[in-house]
Protein backbone atom coordinates (compact mmCIF):
# COMPACT_ATOMS: atom_id res chain seq x y z
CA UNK A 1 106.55 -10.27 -109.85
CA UNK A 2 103.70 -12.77 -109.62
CA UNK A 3 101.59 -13.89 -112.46
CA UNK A 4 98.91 -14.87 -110.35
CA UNK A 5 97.43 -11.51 -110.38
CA UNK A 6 97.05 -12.10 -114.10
CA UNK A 7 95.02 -15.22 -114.35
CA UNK A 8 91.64 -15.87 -115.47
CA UNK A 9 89.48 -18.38 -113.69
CA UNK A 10 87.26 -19.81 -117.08
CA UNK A 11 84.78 -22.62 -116.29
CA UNK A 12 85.19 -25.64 -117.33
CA UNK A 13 83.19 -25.98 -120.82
CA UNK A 14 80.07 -27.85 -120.38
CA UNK A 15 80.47 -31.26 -122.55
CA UNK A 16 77.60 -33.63 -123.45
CA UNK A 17 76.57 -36.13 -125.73
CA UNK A 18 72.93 -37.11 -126.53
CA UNK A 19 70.96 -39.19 -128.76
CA UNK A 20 68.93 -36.83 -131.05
CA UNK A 21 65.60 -38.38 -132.82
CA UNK A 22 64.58 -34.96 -134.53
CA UNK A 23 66.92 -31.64 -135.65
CA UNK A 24 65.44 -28.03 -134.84
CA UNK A 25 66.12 -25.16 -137.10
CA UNK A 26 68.99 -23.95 -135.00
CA UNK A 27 70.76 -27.82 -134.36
CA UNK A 28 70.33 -28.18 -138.09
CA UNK A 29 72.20 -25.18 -139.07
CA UNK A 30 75.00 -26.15 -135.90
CA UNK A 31 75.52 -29.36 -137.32
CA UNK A 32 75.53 -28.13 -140.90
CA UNK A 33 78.31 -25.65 -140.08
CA UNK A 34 80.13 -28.29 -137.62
CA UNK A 35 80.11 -30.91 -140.89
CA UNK A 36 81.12 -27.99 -143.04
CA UNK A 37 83.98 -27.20 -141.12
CA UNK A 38 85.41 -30.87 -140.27
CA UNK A 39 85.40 -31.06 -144.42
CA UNK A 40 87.41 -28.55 -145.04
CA UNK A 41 89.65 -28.98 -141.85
CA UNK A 42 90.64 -32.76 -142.48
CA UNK A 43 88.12 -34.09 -145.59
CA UNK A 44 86.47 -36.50 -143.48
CA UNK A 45 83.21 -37.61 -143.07
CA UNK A 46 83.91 -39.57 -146.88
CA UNK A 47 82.95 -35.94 -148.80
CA UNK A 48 86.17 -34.68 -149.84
CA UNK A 49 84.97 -30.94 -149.88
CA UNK A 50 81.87 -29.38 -148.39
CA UNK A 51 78.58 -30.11 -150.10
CA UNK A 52 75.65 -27.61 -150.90
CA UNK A 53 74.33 -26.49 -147.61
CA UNK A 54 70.82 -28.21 -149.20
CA UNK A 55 72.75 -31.10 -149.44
CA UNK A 56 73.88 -31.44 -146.20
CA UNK A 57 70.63 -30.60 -144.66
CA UNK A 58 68.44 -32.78 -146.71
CA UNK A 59 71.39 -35.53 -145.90
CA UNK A 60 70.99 -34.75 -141.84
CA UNK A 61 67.12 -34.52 -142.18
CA UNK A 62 67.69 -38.19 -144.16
CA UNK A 63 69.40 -39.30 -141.25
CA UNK A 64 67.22 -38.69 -138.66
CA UNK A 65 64.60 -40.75 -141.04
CA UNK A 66 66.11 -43.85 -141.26
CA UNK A 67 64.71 -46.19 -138.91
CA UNK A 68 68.70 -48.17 -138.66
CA UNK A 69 70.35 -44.87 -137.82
CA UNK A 70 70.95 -43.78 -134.32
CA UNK A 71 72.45 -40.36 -134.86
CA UNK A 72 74.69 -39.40 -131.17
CA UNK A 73 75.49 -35.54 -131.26
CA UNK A 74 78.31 -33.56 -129.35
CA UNK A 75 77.50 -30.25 -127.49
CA UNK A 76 80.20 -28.20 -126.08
CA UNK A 77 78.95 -25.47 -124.49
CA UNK A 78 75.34 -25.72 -125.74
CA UNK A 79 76.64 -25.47 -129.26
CA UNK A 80 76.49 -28.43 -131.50
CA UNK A 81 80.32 -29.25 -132.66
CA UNK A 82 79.81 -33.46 -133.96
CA UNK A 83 77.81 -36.33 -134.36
CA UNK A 84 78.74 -40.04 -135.02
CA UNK A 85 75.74 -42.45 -136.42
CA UNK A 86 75.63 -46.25 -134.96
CA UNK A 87 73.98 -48.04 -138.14
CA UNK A 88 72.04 -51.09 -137.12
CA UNK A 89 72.52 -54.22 -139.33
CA UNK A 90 69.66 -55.30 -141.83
CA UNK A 91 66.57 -56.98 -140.27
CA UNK A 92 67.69 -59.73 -142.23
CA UNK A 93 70.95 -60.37 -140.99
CA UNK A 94 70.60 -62.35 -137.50
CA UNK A 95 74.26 -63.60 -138.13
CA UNK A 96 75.24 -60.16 -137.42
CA UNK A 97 72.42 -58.78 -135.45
CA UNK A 98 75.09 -58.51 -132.19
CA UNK A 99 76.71 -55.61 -133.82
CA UNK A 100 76.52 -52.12 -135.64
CA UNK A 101 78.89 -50.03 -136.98
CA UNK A 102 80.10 -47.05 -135.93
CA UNK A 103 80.35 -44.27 -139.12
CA UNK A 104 80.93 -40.73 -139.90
CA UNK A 105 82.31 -39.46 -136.77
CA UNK A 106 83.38 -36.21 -136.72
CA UNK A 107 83.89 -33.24 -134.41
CA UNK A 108 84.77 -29.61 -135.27
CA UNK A 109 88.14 -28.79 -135.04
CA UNK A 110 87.48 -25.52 -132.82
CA UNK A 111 86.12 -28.45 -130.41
CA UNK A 112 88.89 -30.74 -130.11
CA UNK A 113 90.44 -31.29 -126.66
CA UNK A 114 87.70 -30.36 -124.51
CA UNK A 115 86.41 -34.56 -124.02
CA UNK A 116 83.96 -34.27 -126.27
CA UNK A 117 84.97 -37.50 -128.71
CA UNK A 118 84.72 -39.40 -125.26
CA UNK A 119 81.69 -38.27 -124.04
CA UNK A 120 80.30 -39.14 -128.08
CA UNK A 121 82.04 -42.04 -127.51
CA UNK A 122 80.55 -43.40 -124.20
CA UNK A 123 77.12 -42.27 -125.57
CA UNK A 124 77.13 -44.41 -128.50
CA UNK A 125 77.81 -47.06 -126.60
CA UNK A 126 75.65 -46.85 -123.90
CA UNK A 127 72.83 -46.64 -126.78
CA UNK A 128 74.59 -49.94 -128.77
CA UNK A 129 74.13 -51.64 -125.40
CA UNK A 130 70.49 -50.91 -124.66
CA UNK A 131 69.72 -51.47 -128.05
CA UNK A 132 71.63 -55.08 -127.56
CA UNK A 133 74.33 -54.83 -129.43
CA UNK A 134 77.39 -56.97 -128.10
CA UNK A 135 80.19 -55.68 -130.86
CA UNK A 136 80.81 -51.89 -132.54
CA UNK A 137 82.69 -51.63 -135.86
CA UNK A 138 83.99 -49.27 -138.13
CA UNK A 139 86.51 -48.12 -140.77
CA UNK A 140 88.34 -45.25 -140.73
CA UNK A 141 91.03 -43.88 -143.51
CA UNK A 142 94.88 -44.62 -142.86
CA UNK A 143 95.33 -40.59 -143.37
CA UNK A 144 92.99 -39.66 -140.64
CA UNK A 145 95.70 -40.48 -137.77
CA UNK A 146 93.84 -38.19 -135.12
CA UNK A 147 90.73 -40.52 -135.49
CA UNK A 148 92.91 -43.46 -134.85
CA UNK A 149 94.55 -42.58 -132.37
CA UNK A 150 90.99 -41.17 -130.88
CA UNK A 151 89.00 -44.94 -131.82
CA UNK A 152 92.30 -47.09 -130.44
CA UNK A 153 92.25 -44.68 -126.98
CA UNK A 154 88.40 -45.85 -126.78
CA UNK A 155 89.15 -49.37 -126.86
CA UNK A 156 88.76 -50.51 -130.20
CA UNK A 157 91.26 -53.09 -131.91
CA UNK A 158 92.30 -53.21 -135.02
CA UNK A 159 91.55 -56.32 -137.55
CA UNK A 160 91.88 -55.47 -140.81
CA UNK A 161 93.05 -53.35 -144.03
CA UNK A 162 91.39 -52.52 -147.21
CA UNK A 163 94.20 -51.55 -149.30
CA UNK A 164 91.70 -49.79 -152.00
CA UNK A 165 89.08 -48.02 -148.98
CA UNK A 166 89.02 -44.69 -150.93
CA UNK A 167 90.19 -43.19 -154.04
CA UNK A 168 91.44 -39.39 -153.24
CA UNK A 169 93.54 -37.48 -155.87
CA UNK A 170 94.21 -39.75 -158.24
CA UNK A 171 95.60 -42.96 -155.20
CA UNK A 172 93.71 -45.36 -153.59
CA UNK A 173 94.15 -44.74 -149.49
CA UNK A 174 93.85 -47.74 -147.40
CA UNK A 175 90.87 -48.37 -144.56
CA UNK A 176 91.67 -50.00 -141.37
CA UNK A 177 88.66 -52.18 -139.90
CA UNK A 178 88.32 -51.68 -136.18
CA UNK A 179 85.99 -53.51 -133.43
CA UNK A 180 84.98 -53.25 -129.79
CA UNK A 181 83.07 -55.66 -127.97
CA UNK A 182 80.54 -53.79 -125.50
């Protein structure tokens, strides 16, 4: 008996990644309940477990304040599932004004696999470039091995370890130091 009687033609999910300089009610609350649930899935984003819901909107609405945050958000299927932030160096710094780092990426687990880290990906770094940035870098948590393995399939090299990164349950957990030149 054929199963091709049985199968479903599904579109494809519709995947994008945009620059956001202001949060309506609705993205806020998506992106509150996309942080909420990447928390609790795998503790990242540096929160161990999920904030106050004022807490995380007052720290979203923060973001979108500060003039050396670019905050890049993931849609999958018109429904806001991640962000990452590029975070310009201090106007003071013009030995490292050729780079930013890249920090608190995260996507919702119910959005994983669909392309969506590399479309957030490519969109943060078509924004480093046009803002002139020649160099991204970040740190990410030895125990978060899917967002290794997600930052070394974008290109980024490893270059260092910080032994003592973060403190969880009573152990220090290491940090790995990543770059990519752009």
């Amino acid at each position: 008996m054929s199963t091709d009687k049985f199968k479903i033609n599904l579109p494809e999910p519709n995947v994008k990644a945009q620059k956001v300089t202001s949060l309506n009610k609705i993205d806020l609350q998506e992106l509150c309940d996309a942080t909420e649930e990447a928390i609790e899935h795998d503790g990242g984003f540096g929160w161990l477990k999920a904030p106050t819901r004022k807490k995380l909107e007052d720290y979203w609405k923060g973001v979108i304040l500060i003039p050396e945050r670019i905050l890049i958000v993931g849609k999958l299927d018109n429904i806001l599932a991640g962000s990452v932030q590029l975070i310009k160096p201090a106007r003071n710094n013009e030995a490292q004004s050729h780079l930013c780092n890249l920090s608190t990426f995260f996507l919702a687990s119910w959005a994983r696999g669909y392309g969506l880290a590399k479309s957030v990906f490519e969109e943060a770094e078509k924004e480093a470039k046009s803002e002139g940035f020649k160099v991204i870098t970040l740190e990410v948590r030895e125990t978060q091995s899917r967002a290794i393995q997600i930052y070394e399939q974008a290109g980024f090299v490893q270059c260092g370890v910080n032994p003592k990164s973060a403190y969880v349950n009573n152990k220090f957990i290491s940090g790995y130091y990543y770059y990519k030149e752009i």
